[in-house]
Protein backbone atom coordinates (compact mmCIF):
# COMPACT_ATOMS: atom_id res chain seq x y z
CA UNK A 1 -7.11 14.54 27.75
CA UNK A 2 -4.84 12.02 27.06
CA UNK A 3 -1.01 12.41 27.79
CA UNK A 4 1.95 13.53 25.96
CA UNK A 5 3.44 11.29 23.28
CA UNK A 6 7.13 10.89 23.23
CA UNK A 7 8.90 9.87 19.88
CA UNK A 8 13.26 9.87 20.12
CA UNK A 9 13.15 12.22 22.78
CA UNK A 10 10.36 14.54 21.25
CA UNK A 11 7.93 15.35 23.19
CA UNK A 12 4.28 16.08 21.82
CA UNK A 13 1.57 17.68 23.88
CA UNK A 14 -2.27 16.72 23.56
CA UNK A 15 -3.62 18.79 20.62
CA UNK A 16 -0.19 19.63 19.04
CA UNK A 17 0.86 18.74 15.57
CA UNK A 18 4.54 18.53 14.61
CA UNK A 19 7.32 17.27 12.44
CA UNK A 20 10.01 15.39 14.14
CA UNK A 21 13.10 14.71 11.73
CA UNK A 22 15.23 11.40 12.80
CA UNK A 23 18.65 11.37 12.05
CA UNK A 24 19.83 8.69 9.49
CA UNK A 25 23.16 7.98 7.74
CA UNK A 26 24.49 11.18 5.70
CA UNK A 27 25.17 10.99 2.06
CA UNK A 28 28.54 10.95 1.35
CA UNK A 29 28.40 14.51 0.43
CA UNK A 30 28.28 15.02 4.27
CA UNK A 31 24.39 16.06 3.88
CA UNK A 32 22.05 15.25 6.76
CA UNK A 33 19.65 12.65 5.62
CA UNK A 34 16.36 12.03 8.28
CA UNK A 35 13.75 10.00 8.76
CA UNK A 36 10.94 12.36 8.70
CA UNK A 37 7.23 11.72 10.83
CA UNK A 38 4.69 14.21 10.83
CA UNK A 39 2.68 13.57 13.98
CA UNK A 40 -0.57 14.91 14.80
CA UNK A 41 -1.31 13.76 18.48
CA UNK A 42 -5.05 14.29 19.52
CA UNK A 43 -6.07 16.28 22.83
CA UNK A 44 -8.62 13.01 23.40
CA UNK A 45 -7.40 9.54 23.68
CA UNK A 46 -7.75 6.96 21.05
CA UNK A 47 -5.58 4.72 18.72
CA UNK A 48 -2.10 5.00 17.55
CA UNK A 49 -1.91 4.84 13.58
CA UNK A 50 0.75 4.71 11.77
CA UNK A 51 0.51 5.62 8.13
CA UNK A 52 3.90 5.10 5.71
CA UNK A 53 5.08 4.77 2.53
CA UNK A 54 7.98 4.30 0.01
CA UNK A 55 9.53 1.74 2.26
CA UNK A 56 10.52 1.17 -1.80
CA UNK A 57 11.48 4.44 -3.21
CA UNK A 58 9.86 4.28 -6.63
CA UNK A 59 6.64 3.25 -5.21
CA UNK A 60 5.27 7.27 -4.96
CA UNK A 61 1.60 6.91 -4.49
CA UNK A 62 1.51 6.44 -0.73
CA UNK A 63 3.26 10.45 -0.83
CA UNK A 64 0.46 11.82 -2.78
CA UNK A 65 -2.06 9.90 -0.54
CA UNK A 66 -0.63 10.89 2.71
CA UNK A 67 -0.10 14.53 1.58
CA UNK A 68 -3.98 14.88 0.73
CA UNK A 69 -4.94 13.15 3.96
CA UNK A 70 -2.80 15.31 5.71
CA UNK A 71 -5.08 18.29 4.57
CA UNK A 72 -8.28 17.37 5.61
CA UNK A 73 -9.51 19.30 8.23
CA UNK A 74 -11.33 17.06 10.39
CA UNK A 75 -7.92 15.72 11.85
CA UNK A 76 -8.41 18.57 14.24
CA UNK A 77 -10.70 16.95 16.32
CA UNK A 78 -8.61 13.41 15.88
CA UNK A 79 -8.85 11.06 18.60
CA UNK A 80 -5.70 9.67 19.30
CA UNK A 81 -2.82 9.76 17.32
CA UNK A 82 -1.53 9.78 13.85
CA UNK A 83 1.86 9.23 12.58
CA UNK A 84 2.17 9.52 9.07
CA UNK A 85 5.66 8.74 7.35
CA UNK A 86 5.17 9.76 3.42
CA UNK A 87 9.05 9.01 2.67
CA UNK A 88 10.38 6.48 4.63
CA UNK A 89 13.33 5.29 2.10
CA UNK A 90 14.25 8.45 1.25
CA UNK A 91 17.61 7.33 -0.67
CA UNK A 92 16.09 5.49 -2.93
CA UNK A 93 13.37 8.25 -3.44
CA UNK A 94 15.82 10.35 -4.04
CA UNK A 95 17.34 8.49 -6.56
CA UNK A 96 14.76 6.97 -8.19
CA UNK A 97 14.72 3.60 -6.93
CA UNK A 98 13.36 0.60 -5.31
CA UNK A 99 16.24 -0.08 -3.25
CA UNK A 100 18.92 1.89 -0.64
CA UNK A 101 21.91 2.49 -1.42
CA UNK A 102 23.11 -0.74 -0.48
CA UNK A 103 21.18 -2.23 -2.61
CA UNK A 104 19.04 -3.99 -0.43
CA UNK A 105 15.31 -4.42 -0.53
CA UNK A 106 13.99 -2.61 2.71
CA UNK A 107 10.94 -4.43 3.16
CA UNK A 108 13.00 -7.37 3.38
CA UNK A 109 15.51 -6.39 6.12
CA UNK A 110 13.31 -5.93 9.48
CA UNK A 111 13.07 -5.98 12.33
CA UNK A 112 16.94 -5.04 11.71
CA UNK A 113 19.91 -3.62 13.67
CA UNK A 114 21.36 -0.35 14.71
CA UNK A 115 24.56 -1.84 13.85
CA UNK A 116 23.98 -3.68 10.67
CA UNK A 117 23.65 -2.51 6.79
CA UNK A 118 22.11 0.92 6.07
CA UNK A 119 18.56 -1.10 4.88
CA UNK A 120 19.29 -2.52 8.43
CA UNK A 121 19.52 0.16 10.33
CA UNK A 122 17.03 2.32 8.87
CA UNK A 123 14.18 -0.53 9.73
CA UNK A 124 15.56 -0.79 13.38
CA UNK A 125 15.46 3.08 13.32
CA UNK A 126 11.32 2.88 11.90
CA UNK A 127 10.37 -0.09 14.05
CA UNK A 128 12.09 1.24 17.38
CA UNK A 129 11.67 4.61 17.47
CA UNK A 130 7.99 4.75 15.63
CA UNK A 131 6.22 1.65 14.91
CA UNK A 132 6.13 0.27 18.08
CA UNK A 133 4.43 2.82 20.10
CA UNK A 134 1.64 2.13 17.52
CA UNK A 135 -1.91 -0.08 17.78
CA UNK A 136 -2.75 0.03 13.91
CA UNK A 137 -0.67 0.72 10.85
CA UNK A 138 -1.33 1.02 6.94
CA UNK A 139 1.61 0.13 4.41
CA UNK A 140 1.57 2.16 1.03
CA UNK A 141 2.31 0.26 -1.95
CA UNK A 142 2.50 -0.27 -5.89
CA UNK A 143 3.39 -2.52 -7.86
CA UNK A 144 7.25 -2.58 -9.36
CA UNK A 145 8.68 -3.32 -12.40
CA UNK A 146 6.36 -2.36 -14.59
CA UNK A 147 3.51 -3.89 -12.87
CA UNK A 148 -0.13 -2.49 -12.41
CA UNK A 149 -1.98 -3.29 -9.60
CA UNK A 150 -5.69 -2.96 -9.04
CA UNK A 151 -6.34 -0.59 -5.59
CA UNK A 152 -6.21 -4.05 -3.07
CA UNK A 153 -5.31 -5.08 0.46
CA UNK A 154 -3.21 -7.50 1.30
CA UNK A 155 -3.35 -8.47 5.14
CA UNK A 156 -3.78 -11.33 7.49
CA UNK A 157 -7.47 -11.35 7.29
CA UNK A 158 -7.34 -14.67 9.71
CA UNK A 159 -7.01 -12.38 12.25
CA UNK A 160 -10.41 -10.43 13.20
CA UNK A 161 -9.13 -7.18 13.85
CA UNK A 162 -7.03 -6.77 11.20
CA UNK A 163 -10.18 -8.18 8.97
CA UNK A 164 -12.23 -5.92 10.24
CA UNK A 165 -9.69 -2.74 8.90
CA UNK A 166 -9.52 -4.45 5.74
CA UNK A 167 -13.31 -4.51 4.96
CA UNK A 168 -13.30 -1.38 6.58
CA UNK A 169 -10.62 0.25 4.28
CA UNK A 170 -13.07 -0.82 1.27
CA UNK A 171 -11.07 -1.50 -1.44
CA UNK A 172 -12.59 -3.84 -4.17
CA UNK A 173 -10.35 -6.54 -3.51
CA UNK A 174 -8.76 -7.73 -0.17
CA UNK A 175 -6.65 -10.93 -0.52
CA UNK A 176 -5.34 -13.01 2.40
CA UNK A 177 -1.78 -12.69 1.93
CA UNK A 178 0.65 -14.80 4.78
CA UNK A 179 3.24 -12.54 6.00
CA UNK A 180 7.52 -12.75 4.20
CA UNK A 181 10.22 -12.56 6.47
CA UNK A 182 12.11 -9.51 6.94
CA UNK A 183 9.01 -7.15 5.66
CA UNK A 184 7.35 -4.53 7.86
CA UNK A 185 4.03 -6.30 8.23
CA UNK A 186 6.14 -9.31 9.93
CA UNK A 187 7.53 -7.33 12.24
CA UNK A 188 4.90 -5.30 13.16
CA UNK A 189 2.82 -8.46 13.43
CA UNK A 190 5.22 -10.18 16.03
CA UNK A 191 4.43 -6.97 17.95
CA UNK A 192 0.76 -7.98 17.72
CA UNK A 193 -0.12 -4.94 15.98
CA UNK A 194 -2.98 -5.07 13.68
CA UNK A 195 -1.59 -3.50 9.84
CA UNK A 196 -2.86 -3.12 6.55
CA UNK A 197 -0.86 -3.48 3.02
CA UNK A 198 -2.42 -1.26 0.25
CA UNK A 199 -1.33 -2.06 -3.14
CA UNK A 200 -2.35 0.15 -5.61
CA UNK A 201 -0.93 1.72 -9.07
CA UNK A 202 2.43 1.08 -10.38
CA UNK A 203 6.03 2.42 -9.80
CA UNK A 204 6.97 5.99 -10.63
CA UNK A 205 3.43 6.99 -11.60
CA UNK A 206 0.67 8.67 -9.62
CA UNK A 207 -2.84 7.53 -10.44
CA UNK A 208 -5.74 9.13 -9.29
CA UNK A 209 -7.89 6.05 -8.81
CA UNK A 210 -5.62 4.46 -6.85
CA UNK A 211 -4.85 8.03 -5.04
CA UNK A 212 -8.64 8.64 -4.13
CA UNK A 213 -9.30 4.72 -2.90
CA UNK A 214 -6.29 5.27 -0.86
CA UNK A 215 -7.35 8.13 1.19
CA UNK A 216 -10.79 7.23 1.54
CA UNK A 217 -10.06 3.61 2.92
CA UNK A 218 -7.62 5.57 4.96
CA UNK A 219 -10.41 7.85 6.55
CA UNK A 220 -12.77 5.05 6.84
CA UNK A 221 -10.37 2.96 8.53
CA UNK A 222 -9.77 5.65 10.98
CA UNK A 223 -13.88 6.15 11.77
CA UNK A 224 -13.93 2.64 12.38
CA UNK A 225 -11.48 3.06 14.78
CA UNK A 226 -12.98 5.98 16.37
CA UNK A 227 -10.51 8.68 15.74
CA UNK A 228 -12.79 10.17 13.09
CA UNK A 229 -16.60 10.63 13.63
CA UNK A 230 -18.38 8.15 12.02
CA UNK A 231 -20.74 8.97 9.15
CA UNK A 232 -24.34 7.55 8.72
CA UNK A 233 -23.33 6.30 4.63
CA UNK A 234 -21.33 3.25 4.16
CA UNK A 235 -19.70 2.29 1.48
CA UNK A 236 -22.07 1.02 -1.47
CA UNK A 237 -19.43 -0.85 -3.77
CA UNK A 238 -18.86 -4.70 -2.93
CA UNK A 239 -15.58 -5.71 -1.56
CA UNK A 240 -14.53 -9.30 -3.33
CA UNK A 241 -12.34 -11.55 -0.84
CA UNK A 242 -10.00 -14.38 -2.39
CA UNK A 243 -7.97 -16.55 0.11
CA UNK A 244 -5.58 -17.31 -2.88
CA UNK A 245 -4.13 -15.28 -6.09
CA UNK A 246 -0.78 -16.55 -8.76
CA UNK A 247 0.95 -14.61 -11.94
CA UNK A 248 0.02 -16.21 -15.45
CA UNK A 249 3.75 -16.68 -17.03
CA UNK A 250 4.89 -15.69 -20.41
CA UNK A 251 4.88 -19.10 -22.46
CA UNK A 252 7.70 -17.53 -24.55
CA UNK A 253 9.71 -14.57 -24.81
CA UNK A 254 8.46 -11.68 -27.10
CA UNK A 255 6.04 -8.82 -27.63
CA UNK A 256 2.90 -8.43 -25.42
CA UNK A 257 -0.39 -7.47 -27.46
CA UNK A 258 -4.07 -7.34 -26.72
CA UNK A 259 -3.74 -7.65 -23.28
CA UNK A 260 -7.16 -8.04 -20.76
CA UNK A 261 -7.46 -4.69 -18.73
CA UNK A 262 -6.81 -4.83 -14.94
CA UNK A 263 -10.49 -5.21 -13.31
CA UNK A 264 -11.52 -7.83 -15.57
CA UNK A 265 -13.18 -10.76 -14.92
CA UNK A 266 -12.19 -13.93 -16.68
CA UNK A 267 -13.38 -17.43 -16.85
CA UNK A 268 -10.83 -20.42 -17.46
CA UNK A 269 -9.78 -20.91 -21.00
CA UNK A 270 -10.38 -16.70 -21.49
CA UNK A 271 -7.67 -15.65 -23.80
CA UNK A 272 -5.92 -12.94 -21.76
CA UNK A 273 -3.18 -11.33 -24.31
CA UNK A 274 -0.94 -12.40 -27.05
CA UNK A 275 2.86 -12.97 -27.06
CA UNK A 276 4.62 -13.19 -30.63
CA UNK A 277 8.08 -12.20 -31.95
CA UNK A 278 8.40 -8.96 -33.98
CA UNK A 279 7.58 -10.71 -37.35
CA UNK A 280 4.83 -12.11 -36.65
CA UNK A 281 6.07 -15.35 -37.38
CA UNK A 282 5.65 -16.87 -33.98
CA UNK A 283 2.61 -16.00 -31.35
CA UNK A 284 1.11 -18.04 -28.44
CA UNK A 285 -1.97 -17.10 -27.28
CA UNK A 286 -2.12 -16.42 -23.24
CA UNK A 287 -5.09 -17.97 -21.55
CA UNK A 288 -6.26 -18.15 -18.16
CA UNK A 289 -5.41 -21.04 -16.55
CA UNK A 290 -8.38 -20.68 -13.36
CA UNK A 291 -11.29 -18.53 -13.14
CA UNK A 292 -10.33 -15.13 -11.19
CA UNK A 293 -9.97 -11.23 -11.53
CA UNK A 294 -7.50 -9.80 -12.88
CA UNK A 295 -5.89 -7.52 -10.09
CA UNK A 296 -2.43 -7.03 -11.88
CA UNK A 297 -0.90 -6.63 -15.18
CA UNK A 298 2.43 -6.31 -16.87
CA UNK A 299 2.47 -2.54 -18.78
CA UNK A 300 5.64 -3.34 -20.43
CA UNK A 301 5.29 -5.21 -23.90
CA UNK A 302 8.88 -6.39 -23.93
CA UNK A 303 9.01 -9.93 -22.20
CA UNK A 304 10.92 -13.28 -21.52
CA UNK A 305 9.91 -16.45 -21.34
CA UNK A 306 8.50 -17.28 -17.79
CA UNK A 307 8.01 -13.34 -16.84
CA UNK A 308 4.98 -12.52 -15.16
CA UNK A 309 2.31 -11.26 -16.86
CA UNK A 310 -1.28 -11.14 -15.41
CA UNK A 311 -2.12 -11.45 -11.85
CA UNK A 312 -5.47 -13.17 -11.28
CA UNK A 313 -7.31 -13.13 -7.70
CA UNK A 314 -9.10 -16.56 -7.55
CA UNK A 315 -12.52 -17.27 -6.49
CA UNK A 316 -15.41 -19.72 -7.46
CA UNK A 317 -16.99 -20.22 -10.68
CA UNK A 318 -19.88 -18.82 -11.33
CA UNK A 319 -19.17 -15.45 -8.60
CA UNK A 320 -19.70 -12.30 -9.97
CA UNK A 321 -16.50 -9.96 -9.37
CA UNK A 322 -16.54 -7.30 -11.99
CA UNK A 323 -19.04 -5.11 -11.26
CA UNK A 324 -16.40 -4.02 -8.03
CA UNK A 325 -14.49 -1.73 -9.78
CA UNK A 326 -17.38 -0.06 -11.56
CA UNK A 327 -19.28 0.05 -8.02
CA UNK A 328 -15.33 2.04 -6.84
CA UNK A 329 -15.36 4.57 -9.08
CA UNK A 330 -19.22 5.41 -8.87
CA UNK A 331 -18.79 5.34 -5.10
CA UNK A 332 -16.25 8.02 -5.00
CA UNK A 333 -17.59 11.06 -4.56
CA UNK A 334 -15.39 14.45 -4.20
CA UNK A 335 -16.19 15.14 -0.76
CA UNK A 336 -14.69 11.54 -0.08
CA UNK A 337 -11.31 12.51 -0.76
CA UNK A 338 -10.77 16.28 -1.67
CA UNK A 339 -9.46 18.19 1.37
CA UNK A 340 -11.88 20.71 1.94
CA UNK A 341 -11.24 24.25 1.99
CA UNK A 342 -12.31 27.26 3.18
């Protein structure tokens, strides 16, 4: 039996599963706001996961995902820990936004100070009091402003063991991605813990493909890791790696039409969408500039010269890529992600 875990003074026995509520900054309303971790601490030992999401506050997804894992009922015989954080900006949840209050990007302000801004503080606050006591970690993402992403993982696949959760975690796409000052995966990293970034989905919308890959890369990461019993299948779809990926730009401001659907594989010179003015007096054709998949798109038609537009993964000519996302949905059975009940 491994030994009790203690989290800001919390204590949590072997076996026990509990919600521990750290204090943040009130509103100015004089209401208690909290950073909130639901921890379910195995009686065996094991790894330390962490599990978060809506370090930006529009990006709701990683709540959905985190709620269904949080349901399944094989976490009863978990080995080792899991912390899972569904809300971890929860001012800008609150009010709809990517930022805090402050209006400061959170994944931007680690590994950050007790006595600093509010974005500040609340990544000391997540770092000291959480991350840290952690061997592993997954990041819950979307794309913002607009943007769609294909279900991905960005990550430091240089190093083995985090390469080993990423093809693990079996999203279609992993991309090596180096690490930006200030965000959680740099801190974390200069901890030498192993994490994860799962991009998936867009801003203020749930989707279920992106919902489903989430949790089930989740749960295979975690029977990788031992704190789940492994299963006998593995995961049929291919996983596409690209050490490199870059936005195609809007040649000129106008209205976007006929654009290529995220998942789509496109050879150089592949028209991609259309931008022209509301008469349709003016219109440049948008064309790929390298061969890649597309792994991101713009959903709003309304753009400016030089916005960004469609986000292409690159790998060689001549690789076939597009059959991943077909081999995804296929793959996903309902036992792979539905909780089950009794």
């Amino acid at each position: 039996m491994q030994a009790p875990l203690e989290i800001a003074g919390n204590k949590v026995k072997p076996g026990q599963r509990v919600t521990i509520d750290l204090p943040m900054a009130q509103l100015y309303t004089h209401t208690d706001m909290t950073l909130t971790a639901h921890v379910i601490h195995g009686r065996k030992p094991g790894p330390r996961l962490f599990i978060c999401s809506t370090v930006h506050g529009d990006e709701i997804n990683g709540v959905e995902i985190i709620r269904r894992l949080l349901k399944r009922r094989n976490l009863s015989s978990l080995h080792g820990t899991l912390i899972a954080i569904p809300v971890v900006n929860s001012f800008g949840f609150i009010h709809r936004s990517r930022y805090l209050p402050d209006r400061r990007d959170l994944n931007r302000s680690f590994p950050g100070s007790l006595n600093g801004s509010l974005a500040s503080r609340l990544a000391a606050l997540l770092l000291n009091e959480i991350l840290e006591l952690c061997s592993h970690g997954i990041d819950l993402h979307t794309g913002s402003n607009h943007r769609f992403n294909l279900p991905q993982i960005r990550a430091s696949l240089d190093d083995a063991e985090t390469e080993k959760l990423a093809r693990a975690f079996g999203a279609p796409v992993m991309i090596h991605s180096r690490l930006r000052d200030g965000s959680l995966r740099d801190a974390v990293a200069d901890q030498g813990i192993p994490v994860l970034l799962y991009e998936a989905g867009e801003a203020y919308r749930f989707d279920e493909l992106s919902i489903r890959t989430g949790v089930r890369g989740i749960v295979a990461v975690m029977r990788m890791l031992g704190m789940l019993p492994k299963r006998s299948t593995k995961v049929s779809h291919p996983v596409f790696q690209a050490n490199t990926s870059k936005w195609v730009r809007a040649p000129i401001s106008g209205i976007l039409s006929e654009g290529v659907n995220v998942g789509r594989q496109v050879a150089k010179g592949d028209k991609l969408g259309i931008v022209c003015d509301p008469y349709g007096e003016k219109e440049e054709v948008v064309r790929a500039p390298f061969a890649g998949l597309v792994i991101g798109r713009l959903q709003l038609p309304l753009v400016y010269q030089g916005d960004a537009l469609f986000h292409l993964a690159i790998f060689d000519e001549g690789q076939e890529v597009e059959p991943i996302l077909q081999g995804l949905v296929s793959d996903l059975g309902q036992e792979d992600f539905w909780p089950q009940v009794k």
